[in-house]
Each structure stands twice: as structure tokens, then as C-alpha cells.
C-alpha atoms as a PDB file:
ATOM      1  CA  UNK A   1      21.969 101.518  -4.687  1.00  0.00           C
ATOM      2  CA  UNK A   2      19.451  99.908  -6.957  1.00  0.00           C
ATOM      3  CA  UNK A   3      17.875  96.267  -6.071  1.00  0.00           C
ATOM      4  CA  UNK A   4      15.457  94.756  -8.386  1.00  0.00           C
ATOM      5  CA  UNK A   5      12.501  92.694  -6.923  1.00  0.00           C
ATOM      6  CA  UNK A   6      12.109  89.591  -9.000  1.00  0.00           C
ATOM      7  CA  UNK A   7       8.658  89.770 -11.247  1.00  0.00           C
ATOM      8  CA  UNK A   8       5.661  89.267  -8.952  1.00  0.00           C
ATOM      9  CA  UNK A   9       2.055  88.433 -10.765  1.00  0.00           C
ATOM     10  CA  UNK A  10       1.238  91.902 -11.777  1.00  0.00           C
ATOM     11  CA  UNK A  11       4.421  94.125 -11.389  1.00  0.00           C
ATOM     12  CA  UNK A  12       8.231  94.440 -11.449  1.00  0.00           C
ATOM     13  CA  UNK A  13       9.679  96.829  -8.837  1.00  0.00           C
ATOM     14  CA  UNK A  14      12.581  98.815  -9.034  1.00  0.00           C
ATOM     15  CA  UNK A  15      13.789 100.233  -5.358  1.00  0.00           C
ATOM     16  CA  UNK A  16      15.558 103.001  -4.816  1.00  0.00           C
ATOM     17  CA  UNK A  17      17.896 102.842  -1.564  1.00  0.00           C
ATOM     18  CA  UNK A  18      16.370 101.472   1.393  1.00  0.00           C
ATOM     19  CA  UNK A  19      12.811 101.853   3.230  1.00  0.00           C
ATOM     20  CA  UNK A  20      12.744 104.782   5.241  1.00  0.00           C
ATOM     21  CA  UNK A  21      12.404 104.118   9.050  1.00  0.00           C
ATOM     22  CA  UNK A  22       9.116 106.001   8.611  1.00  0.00           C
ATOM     23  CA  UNK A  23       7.539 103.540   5.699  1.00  0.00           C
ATOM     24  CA  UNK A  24       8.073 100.056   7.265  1.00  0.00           C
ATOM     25  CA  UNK A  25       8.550 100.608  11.411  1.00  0.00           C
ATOM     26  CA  UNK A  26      10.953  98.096  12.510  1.00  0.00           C
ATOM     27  CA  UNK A  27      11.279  98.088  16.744  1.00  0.00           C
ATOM     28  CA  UNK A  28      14.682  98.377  18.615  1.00  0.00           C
ATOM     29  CA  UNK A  29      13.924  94.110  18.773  1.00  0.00           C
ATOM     30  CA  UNK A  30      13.590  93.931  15.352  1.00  0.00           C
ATOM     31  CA  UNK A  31      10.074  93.211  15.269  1.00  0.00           C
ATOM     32  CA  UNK A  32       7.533  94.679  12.433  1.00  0.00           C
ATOM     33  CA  UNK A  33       5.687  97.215  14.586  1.00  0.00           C
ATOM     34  CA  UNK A  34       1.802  95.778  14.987  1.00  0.00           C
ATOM     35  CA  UNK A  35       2.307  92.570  14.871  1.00  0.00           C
ATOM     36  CA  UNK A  36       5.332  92.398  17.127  1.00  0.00           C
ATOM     37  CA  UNK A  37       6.670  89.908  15.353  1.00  0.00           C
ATOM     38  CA  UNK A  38      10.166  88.802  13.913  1.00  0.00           C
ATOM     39  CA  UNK A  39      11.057  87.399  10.915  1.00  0.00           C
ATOM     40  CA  UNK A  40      11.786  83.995  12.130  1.00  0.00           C
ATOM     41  CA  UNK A  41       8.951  83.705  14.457  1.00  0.00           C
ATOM     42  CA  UNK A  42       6.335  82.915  11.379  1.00  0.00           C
ATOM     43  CA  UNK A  43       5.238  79.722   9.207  1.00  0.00           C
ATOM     44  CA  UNK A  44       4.758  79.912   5.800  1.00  0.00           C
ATOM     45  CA  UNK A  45       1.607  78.835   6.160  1.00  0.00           C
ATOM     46  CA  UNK A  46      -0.240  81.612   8.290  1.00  0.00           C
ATOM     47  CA  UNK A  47      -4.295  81.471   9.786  1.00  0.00           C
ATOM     48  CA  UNK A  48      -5.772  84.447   9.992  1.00  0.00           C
ATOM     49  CA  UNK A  49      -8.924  85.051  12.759  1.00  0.00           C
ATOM     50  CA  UNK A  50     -10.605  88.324  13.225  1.00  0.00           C
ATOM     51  CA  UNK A  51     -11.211  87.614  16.922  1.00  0.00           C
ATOM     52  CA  UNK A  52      -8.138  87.464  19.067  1.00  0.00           C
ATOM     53  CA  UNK A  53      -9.693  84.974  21.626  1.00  0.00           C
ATOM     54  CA  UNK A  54     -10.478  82.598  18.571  1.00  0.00           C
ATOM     55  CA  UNK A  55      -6.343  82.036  18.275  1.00  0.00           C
ATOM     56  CA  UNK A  56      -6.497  79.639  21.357  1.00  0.00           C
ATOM     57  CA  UNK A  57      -9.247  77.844  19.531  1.00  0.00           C
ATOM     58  CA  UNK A  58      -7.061  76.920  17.245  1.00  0.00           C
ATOM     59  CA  UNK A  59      -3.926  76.673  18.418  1.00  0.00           C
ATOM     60  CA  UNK A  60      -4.951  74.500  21.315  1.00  0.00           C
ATOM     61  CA  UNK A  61      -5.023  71.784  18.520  1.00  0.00           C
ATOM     62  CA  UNK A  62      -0.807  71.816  18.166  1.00  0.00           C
ATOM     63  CA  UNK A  63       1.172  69.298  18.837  1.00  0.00           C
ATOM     64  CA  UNK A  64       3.431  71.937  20.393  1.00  0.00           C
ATOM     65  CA  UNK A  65       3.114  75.739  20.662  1.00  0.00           C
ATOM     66  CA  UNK A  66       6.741  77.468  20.014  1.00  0.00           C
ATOM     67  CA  UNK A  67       5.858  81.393  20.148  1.00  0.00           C
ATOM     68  CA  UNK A  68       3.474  83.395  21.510  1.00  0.00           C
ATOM     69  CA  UNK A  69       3.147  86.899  20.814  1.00  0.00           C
ATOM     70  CA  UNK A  70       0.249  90.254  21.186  1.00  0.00           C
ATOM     71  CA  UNK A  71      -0.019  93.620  20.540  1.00  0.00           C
ATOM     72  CA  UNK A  72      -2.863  95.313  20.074  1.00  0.00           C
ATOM     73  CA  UNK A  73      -5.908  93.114  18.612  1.00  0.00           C
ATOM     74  CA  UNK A  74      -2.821  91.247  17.174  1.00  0.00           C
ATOM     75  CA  UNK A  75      -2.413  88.151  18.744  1.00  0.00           C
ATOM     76  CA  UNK A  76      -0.116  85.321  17.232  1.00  0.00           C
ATOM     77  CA  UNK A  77       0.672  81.935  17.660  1.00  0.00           C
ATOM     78  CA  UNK A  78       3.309  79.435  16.357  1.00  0.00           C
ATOM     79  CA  UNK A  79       3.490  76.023  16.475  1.00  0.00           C
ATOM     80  CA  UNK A  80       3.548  72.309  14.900  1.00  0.00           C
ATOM     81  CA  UNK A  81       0.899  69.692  14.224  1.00  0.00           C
ATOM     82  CA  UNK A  82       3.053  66.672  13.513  1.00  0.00           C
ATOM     83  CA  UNK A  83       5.484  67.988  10.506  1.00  0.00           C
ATOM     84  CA  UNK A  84       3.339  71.282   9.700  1.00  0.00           C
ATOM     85  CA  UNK A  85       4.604  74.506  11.071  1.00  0.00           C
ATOM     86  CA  UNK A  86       1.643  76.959  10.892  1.00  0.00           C
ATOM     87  CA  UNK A  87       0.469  80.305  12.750  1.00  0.00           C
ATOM     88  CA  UNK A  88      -2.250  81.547  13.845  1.00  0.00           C
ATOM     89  CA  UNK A  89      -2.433  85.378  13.957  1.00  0.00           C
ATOM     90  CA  UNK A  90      -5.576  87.392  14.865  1.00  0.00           C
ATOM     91  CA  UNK A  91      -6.127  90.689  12.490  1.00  0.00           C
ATOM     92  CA  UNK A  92      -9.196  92.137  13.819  1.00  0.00           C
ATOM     93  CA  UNK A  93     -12.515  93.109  12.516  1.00  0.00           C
ATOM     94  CA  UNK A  94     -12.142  95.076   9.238  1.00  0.00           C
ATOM     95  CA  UNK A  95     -10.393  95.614   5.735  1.00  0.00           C
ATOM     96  CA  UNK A  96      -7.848  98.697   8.093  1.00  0.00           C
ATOM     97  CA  UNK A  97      -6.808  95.892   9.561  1.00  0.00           C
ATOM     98  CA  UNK A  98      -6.211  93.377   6.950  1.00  0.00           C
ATOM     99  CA  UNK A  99      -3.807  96.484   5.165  1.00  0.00           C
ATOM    100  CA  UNK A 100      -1.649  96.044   8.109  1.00  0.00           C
ATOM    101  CA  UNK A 101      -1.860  92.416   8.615  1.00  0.00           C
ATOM    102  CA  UNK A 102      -0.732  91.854   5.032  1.00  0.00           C
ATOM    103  CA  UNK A 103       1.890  94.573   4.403  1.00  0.00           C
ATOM    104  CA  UNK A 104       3.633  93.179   7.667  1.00  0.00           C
ATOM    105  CA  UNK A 105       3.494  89.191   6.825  1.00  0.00           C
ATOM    106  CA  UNK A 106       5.088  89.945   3.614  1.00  0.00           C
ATOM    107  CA  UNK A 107       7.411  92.476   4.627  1.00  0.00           C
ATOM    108  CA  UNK A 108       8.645  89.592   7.363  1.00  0.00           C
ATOM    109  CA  UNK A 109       9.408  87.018   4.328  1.00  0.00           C
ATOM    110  CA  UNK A 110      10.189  89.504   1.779  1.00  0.00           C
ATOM    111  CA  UNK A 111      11.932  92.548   3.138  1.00  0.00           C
ATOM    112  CA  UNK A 112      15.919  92.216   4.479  1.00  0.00           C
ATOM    113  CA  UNK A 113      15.161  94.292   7.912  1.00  0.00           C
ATOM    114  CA  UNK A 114      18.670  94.604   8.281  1.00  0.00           C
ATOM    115  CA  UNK A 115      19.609  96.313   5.129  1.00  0.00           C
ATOM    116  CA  UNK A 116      15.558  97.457   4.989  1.00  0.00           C
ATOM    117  CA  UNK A 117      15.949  96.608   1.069  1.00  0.00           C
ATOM    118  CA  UNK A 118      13.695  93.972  -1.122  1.00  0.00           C
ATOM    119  CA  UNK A 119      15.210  90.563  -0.681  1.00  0.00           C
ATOM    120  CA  UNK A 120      15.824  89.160  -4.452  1.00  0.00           C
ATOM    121  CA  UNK A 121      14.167  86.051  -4.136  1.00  0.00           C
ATOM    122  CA  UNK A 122      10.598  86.018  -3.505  1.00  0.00           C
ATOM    123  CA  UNK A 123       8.480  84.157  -1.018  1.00  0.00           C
ATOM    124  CA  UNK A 124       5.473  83.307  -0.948  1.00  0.00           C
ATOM    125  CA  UNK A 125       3.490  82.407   1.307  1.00  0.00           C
ATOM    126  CA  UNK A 126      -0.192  80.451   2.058  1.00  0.00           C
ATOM    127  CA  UNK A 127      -2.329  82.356   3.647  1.00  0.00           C
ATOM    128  CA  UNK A 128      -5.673  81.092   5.090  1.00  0.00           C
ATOM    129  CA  UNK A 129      -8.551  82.801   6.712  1.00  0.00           C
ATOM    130  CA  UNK A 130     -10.684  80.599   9.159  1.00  0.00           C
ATOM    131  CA  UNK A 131     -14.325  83.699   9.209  1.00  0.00           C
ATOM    132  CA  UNK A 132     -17.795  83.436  10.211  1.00  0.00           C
ATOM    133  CA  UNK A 133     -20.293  85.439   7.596  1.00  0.00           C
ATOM    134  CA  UNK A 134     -23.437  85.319   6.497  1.00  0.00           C
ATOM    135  CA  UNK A 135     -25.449  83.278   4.021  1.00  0.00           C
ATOM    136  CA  UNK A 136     -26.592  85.052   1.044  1.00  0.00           C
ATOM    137  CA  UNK A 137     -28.498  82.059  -0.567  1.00  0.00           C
ATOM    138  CA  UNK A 138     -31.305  80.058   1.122  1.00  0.00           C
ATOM    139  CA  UNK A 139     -29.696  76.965   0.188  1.00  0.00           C
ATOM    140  CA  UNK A 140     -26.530  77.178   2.527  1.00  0.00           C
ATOM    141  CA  UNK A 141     -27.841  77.123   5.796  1.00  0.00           C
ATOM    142  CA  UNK A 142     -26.388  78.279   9.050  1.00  0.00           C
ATOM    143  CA  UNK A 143     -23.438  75.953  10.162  1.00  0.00           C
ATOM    144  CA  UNK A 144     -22.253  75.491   7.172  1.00  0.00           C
ATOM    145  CA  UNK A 145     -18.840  75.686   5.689  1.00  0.00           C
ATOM    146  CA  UNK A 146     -18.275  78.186   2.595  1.00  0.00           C
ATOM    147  CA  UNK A 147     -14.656  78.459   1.002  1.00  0.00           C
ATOM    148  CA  UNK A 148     -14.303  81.313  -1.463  1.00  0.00           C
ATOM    149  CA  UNK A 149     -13.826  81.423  -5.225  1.00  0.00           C
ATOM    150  CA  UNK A 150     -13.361  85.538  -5.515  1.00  0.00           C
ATOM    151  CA  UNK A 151     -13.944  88.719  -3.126  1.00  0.00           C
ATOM    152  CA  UNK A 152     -15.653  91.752  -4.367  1.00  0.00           C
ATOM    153  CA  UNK A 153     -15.025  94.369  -2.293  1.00  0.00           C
ATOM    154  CA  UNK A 154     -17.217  96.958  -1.490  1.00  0.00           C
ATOM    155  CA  UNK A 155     -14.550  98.969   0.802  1.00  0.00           C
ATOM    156  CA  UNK A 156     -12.173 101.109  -0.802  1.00  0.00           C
ATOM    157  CA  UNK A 157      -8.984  99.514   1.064  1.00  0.00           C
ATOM    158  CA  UNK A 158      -7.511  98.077  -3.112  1.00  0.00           C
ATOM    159  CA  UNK A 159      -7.704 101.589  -4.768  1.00  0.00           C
ATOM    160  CA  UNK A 160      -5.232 102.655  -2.908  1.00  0.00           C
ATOM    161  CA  UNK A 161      -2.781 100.250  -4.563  1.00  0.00           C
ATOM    162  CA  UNK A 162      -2.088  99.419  -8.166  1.00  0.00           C
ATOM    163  CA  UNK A 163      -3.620  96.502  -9.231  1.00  0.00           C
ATOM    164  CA  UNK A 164      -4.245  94.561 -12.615  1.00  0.00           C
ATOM    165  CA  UNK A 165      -7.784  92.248 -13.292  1.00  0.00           C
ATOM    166  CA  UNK A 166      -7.654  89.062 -15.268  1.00  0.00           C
ATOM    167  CA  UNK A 167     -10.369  89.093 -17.953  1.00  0.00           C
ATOM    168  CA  UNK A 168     -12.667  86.826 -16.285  1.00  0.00           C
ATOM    169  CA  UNK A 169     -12.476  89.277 -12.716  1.00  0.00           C
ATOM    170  CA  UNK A 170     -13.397  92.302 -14.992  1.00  0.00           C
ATOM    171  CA  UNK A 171     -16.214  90.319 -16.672  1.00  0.00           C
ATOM    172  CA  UNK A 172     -17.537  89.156 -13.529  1.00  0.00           C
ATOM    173  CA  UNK A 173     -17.056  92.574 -12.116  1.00  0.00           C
ATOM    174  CA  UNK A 174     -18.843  94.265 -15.019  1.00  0.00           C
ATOM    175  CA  UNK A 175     -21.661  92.183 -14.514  1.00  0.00           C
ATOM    176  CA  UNK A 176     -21.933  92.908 -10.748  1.00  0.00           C
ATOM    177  CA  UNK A 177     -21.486  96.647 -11.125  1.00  0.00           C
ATOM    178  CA  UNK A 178     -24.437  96.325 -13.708  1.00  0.00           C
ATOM    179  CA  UNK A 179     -26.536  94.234 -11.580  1.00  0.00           C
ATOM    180  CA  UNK A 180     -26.407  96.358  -8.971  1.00  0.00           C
ATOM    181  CA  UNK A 181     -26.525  99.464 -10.398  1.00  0.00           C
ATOM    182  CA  UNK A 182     -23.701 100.801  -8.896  1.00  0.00           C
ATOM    183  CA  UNK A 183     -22.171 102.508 -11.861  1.00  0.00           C
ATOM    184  CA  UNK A 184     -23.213 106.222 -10.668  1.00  0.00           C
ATOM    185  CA  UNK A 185     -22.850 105.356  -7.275  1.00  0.00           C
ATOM    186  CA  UNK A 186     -20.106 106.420  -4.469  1.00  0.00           C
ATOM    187  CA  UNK A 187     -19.671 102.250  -3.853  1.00  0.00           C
ATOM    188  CA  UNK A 188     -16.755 101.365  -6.604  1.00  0.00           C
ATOM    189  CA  UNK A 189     -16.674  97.729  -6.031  1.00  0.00           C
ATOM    190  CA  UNK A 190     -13.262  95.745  -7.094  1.00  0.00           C
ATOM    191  CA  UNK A 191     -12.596  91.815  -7.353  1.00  0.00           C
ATOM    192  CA  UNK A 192      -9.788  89.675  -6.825  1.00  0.00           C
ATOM    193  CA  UNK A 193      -9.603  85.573  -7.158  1.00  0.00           C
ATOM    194  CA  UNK A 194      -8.399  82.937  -4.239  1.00  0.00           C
ATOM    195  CA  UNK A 195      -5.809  80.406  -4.861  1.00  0.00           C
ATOM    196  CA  UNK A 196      -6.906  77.797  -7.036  1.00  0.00           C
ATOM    197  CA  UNK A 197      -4.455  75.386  -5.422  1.00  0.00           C
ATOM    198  CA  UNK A 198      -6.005  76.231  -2.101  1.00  0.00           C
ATOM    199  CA  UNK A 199      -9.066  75.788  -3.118  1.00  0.00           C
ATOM    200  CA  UNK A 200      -9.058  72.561  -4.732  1.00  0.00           C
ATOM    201  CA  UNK A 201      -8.525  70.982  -0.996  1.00  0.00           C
ATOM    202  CA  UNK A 202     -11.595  72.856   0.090  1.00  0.00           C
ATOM    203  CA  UNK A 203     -13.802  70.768  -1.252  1.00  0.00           C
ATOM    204  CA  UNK A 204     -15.968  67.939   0.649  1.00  0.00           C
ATOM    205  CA  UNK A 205     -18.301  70.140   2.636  1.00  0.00           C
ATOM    206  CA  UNK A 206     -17.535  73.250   1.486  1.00  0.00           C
ATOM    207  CA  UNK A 207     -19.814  75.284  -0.606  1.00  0.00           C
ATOM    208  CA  UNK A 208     -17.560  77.482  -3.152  1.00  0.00           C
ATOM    209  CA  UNK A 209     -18.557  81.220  -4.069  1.00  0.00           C
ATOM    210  CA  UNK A 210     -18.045  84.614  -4.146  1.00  0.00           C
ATOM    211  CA  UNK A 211     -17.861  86.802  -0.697  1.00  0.00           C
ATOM    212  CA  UNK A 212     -18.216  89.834  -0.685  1.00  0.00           C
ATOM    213  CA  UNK A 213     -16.788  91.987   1.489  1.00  0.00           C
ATOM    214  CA  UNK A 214     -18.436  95.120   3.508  1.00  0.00           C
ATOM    215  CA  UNK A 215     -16.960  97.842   4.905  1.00  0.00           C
ATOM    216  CA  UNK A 216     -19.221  97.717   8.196  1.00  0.00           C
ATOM    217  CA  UNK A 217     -21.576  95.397  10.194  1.00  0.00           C
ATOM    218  CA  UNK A 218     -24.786  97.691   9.793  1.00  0.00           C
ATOM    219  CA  UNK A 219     -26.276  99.716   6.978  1.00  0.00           C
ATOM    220  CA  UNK A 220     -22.792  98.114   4.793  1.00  0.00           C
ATOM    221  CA  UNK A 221     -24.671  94.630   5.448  1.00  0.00           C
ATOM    222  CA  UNK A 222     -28.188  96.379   4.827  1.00  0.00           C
ATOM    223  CA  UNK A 223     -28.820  95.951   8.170  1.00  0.00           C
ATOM    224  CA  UNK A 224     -31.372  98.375  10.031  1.00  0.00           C
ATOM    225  CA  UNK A 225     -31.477  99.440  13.671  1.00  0.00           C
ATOM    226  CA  UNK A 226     -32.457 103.066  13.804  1.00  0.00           C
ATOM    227  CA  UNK A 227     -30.924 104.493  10.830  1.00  0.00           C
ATOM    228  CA  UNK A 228     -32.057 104.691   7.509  1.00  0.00           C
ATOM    229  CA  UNK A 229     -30.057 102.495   4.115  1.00  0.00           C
ATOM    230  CA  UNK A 230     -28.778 104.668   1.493  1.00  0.00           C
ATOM    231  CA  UNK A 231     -28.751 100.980  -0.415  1.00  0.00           C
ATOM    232  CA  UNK A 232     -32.260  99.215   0.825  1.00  0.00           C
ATOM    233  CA  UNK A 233     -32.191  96.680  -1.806  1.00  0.00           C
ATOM    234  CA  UNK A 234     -28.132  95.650  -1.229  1.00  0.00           C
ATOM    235  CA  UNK A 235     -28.966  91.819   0.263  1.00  0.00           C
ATOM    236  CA  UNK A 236     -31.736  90.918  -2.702  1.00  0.00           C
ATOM    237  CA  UNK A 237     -29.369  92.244  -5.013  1.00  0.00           C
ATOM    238  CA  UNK A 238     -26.215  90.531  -4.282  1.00  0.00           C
ATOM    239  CA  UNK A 239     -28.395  87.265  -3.702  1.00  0.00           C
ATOM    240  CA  UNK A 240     -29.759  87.269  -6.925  1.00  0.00           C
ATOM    241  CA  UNK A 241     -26.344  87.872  -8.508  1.00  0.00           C
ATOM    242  CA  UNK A 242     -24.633  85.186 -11.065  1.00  0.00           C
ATOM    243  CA  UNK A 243     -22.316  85.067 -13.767  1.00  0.00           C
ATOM    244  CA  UNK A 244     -21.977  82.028 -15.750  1.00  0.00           C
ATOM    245  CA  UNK A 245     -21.298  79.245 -12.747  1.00  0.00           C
ATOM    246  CA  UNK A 246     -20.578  81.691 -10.028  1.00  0.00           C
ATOM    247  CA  UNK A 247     -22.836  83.075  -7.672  1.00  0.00           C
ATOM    248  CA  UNK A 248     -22.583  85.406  -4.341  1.00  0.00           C
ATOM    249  CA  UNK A 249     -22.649  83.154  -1.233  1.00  0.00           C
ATOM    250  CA  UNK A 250     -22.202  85.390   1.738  1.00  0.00           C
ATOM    251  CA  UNK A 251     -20.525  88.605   3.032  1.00  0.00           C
ATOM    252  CA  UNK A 252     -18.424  89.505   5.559  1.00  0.00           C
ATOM    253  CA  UNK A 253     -15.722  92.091   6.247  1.00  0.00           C
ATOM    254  CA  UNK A 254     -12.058  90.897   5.409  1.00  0.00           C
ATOM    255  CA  UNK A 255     -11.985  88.325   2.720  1.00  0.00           C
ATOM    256  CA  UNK A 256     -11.687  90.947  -1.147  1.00  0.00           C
ATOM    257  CA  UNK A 257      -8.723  92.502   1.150  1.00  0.00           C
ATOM    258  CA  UNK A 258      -6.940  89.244   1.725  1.00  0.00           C
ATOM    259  CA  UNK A 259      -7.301  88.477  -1.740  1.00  0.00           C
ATOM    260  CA  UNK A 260      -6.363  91.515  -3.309  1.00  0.00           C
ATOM    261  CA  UNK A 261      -3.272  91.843  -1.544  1.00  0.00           C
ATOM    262  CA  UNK A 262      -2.194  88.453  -1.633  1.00  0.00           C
ATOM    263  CA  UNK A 263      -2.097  88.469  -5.128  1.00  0.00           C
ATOM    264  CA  UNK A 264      -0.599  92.286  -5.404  1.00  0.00           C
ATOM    265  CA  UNK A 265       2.251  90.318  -3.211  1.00  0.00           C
ATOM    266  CA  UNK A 266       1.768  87.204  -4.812  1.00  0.00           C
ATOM    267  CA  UNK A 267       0.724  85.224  -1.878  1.00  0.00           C
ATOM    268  CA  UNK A 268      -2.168  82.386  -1.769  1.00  0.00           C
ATOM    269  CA  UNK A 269      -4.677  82.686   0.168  1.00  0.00           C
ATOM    270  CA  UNK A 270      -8.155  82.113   0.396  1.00  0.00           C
ATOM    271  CA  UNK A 271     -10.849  82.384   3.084  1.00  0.00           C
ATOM    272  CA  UNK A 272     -12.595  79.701   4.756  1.00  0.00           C
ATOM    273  CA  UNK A 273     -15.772  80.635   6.425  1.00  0.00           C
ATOM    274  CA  UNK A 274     -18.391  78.891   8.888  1.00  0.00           C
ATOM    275  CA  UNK A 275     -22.348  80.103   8.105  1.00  0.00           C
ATOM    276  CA  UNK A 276     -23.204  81.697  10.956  1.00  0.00           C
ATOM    277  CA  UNK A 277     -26.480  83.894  10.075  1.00  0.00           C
ATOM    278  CA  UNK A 278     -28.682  83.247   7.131  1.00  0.00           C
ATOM    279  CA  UNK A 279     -30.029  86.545   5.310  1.00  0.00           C
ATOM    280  CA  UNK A 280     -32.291  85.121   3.415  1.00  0.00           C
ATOM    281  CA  UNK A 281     -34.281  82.977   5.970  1.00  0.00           C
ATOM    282  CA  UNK A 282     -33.510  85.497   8.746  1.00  0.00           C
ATOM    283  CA  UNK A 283     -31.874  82.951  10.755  1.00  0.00           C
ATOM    284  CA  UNK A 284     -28.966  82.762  13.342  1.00  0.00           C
ATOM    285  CA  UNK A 285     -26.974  80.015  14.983  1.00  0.00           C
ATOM    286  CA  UNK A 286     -28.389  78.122  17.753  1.00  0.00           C
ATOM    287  CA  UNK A 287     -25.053  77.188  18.459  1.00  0.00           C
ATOM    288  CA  UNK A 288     -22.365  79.873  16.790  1.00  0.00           C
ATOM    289  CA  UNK A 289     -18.949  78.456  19.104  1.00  0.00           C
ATOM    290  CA  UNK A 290     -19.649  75.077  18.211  1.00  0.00           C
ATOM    291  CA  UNK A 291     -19.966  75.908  13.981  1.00  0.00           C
ATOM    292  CA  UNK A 292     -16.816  78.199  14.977  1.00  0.00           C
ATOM    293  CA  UNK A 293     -14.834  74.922  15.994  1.00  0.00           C
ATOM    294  CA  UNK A 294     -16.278  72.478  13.047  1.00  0.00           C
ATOM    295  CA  UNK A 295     -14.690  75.402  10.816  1.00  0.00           C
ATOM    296  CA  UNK A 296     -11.793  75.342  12.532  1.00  0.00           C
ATOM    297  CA  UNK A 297     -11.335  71.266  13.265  1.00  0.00           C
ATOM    298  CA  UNK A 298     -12.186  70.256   9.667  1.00  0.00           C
ATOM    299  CA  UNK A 299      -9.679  73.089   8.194  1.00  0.00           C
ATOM    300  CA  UNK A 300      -6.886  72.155  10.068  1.00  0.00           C
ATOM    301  CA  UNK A 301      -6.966  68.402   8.945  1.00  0.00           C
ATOM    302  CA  UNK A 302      -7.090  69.541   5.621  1.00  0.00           C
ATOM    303  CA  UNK A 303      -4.248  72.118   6.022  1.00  0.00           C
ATOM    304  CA  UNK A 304      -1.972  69.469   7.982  1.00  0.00           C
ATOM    305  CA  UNK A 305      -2.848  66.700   5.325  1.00  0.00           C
ATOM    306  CA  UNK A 306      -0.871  68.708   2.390  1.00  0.00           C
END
């Protein structure tokens, strides 16, 4: 049996037969196997946290909480504020985990678990992460809010998949490989964009640039503790970066990931992030729980306004 996926931004995909029990593990409860969830028991509008406590945080702001769920470091939560069905699912630290997280939230909209075939019609959903990062430019201090235009990844978690630029990502790209010398290097950096229609509601109080995603906490942030950088100069250089009206605004670890796969699977998404160290002025929140909830309280009215 042949089923043909409807066209998706970048690719048309012809399957053959169904997904092996293998490829996409489905439990005897017919629950996608890390996130030990069902098909039923998500919104279409989904939060992502990296910390599993932090899912409370924001789920203690529903009107009503209809699902709870955890395996793992996945924790999820389902509820309503008012009309707005949303969840609230925590993927851990780390671009690993973001290939899981979104392989499994589109497989629950987009794959038939009983007949473990492509459904025909797509869905797509909004996907939103609520981050903490660091500043890469003096001028957004700690505490503040940063929503992102485009990830640049410096993992390797989107060369594993096939994946098509627009000519403005490979310009900016080719810029930032330039900049930072990276074309002879083992670091092969790739970019994908947010949602535009996401993005446009993150606006009032949100600084908008690229994030760039790291691999690690430590020598991938050009942080020192006892072992030597193979990349000394990696925070000047990604600070000083620009391309016509975009500049890097701060790094974390999950954000290019999100992005890439989102649009490989034609979700939107973007990533919403609260300033919680500065780079540049060497500064850290006085207060990091209470910049944590501002992110979170000022997202959610925006997400529940749509």
C-alpha cells in the first residue's frame, strides 16, 4: 500500500507500507514511547520548558488542568485558560532531546497509530519555547525578554535530516560561517527561521534576534573552568556578528533544533527566552525564578490573547 503525505514546506513523501514497530514505538496504551503521551491528550498549541519542575510554573496559571503525564525528564501538562487549550511539556536540556520531543509531537497529530501510516491531511501545529539564555550584546541586560528571529545551530542534530535553506538563511549563514571562520573547522553551523506569525505577537518587550544554539554549557558556550577552548574567541565573535538588520542576541541549547524541525514538519514555532546571564558584562541574575515567571506570565497573555 502506497499513501502520499500532502506537500509539506520543503518535501513530498511517498510511504511505503506502514512504520515498523521499531521506527516509531507505540506502547501497549497507545502512547508515543518518551513522552507517554496519546494522541488526544495534546493542544495544538504546545510550550516547551527544558526543566521539568518549570511545567508547574506554568501550568499553575490554567483555568483548569485536564492531563497530567511523566516519563523520564518528560513531563506534560494539559489544560485551558479560558477558551485556549495549550500544553506544557518539559524536553530537557539539549538538542538529543529536542529530536525526540519533536519527532513525537508530530507523529501524535500526523501519524494514524492505528494503521501506523501518514495521515493525508496535515497538521500543524504552534509550537512555543518559554528558555532562559544568555545575552550576547551589552545592550539587553539580564531580565530581559528575547524572542527569536532564526537559530544557527552549532550542534549537528539537522544534518542528520534533509533540509532545504531559503536564500536569505544561506546568505545569513554564509556570512556567519565567514565571520567566524569556521569554514575549515569541525563546527558546520546550519540556520533555520521562526514563525513570522508567531513572532509578530512577540513584540512589546521583546528584543528580536538570532540564538544560537550550543551543543553544551561549557567550552560550547566558551566557558572555562579547568579545561582549555579549542574556540577562545567564540563569544566576541558571535557578538560582533550582523547581517543587514539582524544581529546574534544570545545562545542557549535548544532553540536552531526547534526551528529546524518545525519547519522540516512544517510546524511554527519559535522560542521565547528570559536574559538570564549577560556575556558581555559578565553578569548574572540577582533574581533568576522571578525573570523565569515574567517570561512565563507575559507569554501566556500573549498566547491566550490570539
Amino acid at each position: 500500500m502506497q499513501i502520499l503525505l500532502n506537500k509539506l514546506p520543503n518535501f513530498t513523501f511517498l510511504v511505503m507500507n506502514a512504520i515498523g514497530n521499531s521506527e516509531m514505538i507505540v506502547t501497549p496504551q497507545g502512547q508515543i514511547y518518551h513522552l507517554n503521551l496519546r494522541p488526544e491528550e495534546i493542544a495544538h498549541t504546545v510550550i516547551t520548558v527544558g526543566d521539568p519542575d518549570r511545567v508547574q510554573e506554568v501550568s499553575k496559571y490554567f483555568d483548569q488542568i485536564e492531563f497530567k503525564t511523566q516519563h523520564r525528564e518528560f513531563v506534560t501538562h494539559t489544560g485551558r485558560i479560558g477558551g485556549k487549550r495549550l500544553t506544557v511539556l518539559s524536553s530537557g536540556i539539549g538538542p538529543d532531546n529536542i529530536d525526540i520531543v519533536m519527532n513525537e509531537l508530530d507523529a501524535l497529530v500526523n501519524i494514524d497509530f492505528e494503521t501506523r501510516t501518514i495521515k493525508p491531511e496535515h497538521t500543524s501545529l504552534q509550537i512555543i519555547r518559554f528558555g532562559t539564555s544568555g545575552s550576547l550584546q551589552a545592550d539587553i541586560p539580564v531580565d530581559s525578554l528575547v524572542a527569536s528571529t532564526f537559530g544557527i545551530g552549532l550542534d549537528n542534530l539537522l544534518h542528520y535530516y534533509q533540509h532545504q535553506n531559503t536564500d536569505e538563511e544561506q546568505q545569513i549563514l554564509q556570512a556567519f560561517v565567514s565571520h567566524a571562520s569556521l569554514q575549515a573547522s569541525p563546527i558546520t553551523p546550519y540556520i533555520a527561521k521562526g514563525s513570522d506569525q508567531l513572532l509578530t505577537k512577540f513584540v512589546q518587550g521583546y528584543h528580536h534576534g538570532i540564538t544560537v544554539t550550543c551543543p553544551g554549557f561549557y567550552a560550547p558556550q566558551g566557558r572555562v573552568v579547568r579545561a582549555p577552548l579549542q574556540f577562545p574567541d567564540l563569544v566576541n565573535q558571535l557578538s560582533n556578528f550582523s547581517f543587514k538588520d539582524y544581529r546574534i542576541t544570545n545562545f542557549e541549547m535548544e532553540t536552531s533544533a526547534i526551528f529546524g524541525l518545525g519547519k522540516i514538519f512544517g510546524h511554527q514555532c519559535l522560542a521565547v527566552n528570559t536574559i538570564v546571564a549577560n556575556r558581555i558584562r559578565k553578569e548574572f541574575s540577582k533574581d533568576g525564578k522571578a525573570s523565569v515567571e515574567h517570561l512565563i506570565k507575559t507569554s501566556l497573555e500573549i498566547l491566550v490573547a490570539e
